[in-house]
C-alpha atoms as a PDB file:
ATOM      1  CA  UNK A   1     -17.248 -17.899  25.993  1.00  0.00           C
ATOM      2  CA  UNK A   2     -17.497 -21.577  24.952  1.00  0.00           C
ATOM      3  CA  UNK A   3     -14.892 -23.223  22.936  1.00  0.00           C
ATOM      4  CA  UNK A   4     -16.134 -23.113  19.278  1.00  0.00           C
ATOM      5  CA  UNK A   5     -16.063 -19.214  20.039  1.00  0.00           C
ATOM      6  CA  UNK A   6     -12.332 -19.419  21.160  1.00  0.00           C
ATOM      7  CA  UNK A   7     -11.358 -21.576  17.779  1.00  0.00           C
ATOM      8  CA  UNK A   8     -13.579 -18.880  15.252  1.00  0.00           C
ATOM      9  CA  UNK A   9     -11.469 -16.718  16.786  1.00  0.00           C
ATOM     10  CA  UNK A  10      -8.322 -18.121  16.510  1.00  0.00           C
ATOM     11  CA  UNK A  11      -9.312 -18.994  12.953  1.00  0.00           C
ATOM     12  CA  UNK A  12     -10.050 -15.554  12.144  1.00  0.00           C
ATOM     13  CA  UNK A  13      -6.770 -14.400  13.349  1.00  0.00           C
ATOM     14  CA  UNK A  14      -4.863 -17.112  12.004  1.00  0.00           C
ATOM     15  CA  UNK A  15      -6.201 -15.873   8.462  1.00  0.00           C
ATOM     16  CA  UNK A  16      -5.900 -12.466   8.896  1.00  0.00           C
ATOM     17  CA  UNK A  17      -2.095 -13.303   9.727  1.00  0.00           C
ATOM     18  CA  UNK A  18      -1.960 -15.609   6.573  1.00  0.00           C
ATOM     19  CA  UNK A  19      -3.200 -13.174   4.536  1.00  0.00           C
ATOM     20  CA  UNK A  20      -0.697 -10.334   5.100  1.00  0.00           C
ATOM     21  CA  UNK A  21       2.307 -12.076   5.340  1.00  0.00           C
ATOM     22  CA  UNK A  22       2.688 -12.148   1.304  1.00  0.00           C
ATOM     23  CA  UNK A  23       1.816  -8.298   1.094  1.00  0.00           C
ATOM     24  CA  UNK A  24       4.156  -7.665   3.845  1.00  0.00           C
ATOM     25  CA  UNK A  25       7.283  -9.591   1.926  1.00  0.00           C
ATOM     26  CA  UNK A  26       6.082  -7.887  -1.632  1.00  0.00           C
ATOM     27  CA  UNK A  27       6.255  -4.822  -0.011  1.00  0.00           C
ATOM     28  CA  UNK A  28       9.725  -5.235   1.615  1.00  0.00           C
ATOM     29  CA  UNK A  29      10.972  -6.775  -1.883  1.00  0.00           C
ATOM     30  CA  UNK A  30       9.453  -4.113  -3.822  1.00  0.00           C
ATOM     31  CA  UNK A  31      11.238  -1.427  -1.110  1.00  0.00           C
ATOM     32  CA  UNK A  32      14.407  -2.763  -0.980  1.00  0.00           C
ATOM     33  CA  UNK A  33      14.532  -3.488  -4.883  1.00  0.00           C
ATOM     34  CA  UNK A  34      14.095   0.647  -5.410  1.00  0.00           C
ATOM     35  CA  UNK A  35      15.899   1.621  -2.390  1.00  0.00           C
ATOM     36  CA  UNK A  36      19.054   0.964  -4.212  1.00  0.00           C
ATOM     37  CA  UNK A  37      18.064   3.686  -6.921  1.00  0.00           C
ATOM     38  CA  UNK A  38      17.600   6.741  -4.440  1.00  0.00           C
ATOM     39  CA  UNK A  39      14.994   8.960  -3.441  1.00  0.00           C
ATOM     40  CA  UNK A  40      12.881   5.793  -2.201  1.00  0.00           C
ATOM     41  CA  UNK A  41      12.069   6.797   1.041  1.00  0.00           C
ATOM     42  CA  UNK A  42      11.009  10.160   0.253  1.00  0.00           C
ATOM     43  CA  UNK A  43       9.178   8.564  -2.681  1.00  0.00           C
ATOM     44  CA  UNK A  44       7.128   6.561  -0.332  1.00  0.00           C
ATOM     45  CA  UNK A  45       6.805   9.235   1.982  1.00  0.00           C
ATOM     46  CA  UNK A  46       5.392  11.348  -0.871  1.00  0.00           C
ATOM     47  CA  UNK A  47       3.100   8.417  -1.473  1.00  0.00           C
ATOM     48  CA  UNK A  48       1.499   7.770   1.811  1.00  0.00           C
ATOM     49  CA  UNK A  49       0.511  11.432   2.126  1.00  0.00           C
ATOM     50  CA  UNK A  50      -0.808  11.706  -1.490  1.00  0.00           C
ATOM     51  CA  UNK A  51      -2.921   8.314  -0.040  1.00  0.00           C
ATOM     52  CA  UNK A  52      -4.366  10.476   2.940  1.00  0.00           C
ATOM     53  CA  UNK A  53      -5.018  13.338   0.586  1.00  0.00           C
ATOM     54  CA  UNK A  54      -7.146  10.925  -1.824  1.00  0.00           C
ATOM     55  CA  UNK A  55      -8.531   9.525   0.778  1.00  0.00           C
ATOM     56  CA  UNK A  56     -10.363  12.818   1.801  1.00  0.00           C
ATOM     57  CA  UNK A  57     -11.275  13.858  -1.773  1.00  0.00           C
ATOM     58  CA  UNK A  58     -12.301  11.229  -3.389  1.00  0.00           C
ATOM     59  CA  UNK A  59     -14.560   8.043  -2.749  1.00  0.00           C
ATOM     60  CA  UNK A  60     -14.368   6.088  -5.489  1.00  0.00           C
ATOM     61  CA  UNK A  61     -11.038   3.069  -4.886  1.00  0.00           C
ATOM     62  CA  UNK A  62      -9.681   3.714  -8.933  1.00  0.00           C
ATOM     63  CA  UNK A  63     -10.129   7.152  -8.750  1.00  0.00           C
ATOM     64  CA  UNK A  64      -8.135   7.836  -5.714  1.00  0.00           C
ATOM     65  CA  UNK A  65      -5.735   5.454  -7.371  1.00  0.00           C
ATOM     66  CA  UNK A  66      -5.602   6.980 -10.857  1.00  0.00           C
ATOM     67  CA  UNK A  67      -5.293  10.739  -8.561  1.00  0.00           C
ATOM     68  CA  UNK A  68      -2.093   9.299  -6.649  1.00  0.00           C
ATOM     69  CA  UNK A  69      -0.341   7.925  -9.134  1.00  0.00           C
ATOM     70  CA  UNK A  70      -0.758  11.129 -10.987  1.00  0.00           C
ATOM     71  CA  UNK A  71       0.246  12.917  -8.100  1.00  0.00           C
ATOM     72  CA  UNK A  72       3.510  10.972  -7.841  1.00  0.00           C
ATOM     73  CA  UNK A  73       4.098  11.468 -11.585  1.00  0.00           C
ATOM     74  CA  UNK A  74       4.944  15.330 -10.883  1.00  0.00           C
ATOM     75  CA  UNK A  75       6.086  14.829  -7.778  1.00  0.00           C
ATOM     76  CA  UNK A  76       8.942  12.587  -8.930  1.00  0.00           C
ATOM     77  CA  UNK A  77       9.633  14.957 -11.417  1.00  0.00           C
ATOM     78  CA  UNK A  78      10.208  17.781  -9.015  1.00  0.00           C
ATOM     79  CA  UNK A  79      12.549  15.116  -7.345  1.00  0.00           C
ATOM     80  CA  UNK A  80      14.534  14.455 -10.205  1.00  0.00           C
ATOM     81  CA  UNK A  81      13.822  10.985  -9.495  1.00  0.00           C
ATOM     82  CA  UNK A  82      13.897   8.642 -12.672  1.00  0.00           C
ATOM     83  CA  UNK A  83      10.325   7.464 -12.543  1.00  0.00           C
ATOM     84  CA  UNK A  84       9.513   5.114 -15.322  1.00  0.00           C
ATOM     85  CA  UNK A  85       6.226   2.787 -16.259  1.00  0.00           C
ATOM     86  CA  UNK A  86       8.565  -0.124 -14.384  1.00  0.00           C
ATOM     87  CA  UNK A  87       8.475   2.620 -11.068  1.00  0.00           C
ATOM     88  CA  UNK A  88       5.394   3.434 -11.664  1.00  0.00           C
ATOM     89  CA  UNK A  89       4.152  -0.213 -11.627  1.00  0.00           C
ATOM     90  CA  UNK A  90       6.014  -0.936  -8.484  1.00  0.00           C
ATOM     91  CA  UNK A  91       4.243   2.554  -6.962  1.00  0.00           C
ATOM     92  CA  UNK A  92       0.702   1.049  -8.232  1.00  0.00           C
ATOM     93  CA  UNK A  93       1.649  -2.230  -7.035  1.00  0.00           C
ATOM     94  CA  UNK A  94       2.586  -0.724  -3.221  1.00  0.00           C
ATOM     95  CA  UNK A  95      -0.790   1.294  -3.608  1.00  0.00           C
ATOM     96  CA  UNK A  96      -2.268  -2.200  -3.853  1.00  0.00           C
ATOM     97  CA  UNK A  97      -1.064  -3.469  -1.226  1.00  0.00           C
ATOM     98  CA  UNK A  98      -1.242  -0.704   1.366  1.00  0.00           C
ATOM     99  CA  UNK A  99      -4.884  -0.863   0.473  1.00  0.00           C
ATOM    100  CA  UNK A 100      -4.988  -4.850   0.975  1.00  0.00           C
ATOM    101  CA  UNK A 101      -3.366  -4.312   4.634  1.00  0.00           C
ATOM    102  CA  UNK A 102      -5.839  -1.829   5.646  1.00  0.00           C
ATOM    103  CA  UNK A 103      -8.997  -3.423   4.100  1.00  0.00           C
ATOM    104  CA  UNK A 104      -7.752  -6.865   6.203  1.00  0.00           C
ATOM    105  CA  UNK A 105      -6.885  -4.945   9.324  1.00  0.00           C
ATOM    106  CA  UNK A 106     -10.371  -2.426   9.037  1.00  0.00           C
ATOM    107  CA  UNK A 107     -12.100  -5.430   9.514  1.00  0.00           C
ATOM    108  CA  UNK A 108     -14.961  -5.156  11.620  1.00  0.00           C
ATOM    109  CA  UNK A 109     -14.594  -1.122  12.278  1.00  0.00           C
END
């Protein structure tokens, strides 16, 4: 390999680093913020497998979205888990940036 090679490299690591840094700290903000009310790991637990789910049954990005967030809707409510509009923005918000992560780590597969 010559140098230029080596650098596009490095460049293209460099930015995929830079770019999920951010969603890394809004997701461990967004965790810790809702840890303190209870039920948030099992909450996200309950997410990331309603995530696989949609991922097999639908193909469309909102639809999966609009299918997991009605998913944790009832979900929460078998919990007994106070799950407001501000919860359910911070659920839509970590659905968002899951989703960023893998799109910037699927690169190339």
């Amino acid at each position: 390999m010559d140098i230029i090679r080596w650098i596009e490299i490095i460049i293209s690591i460099l930015a995929g680093v830079a770019a999920i840094i951010p969603l890394i700290i809004k997701l461990v903000a967004v965790m810790k913020e809702s840890a303190a009310k209870g039920n948030w790991n099992k909450i996200v637990s309950l997410l990331l497998e309603q995530m696989v789910e949609a991922e097999k049954n639908y193909t469309e990005g909102a639809a999966k979205k609009a299918w997991v967030l009605n998913q944790m809707r009832v979900l929460a409510k078998s919990l007994d888990y106070n799950y407001t509009e501000v919860e359910e923005q911070k659920v839509s918000e970590l659905i968002d940036a899951i989703c960023d992560g893998a799109k910037i780590i699927n690169v190339g597969h």
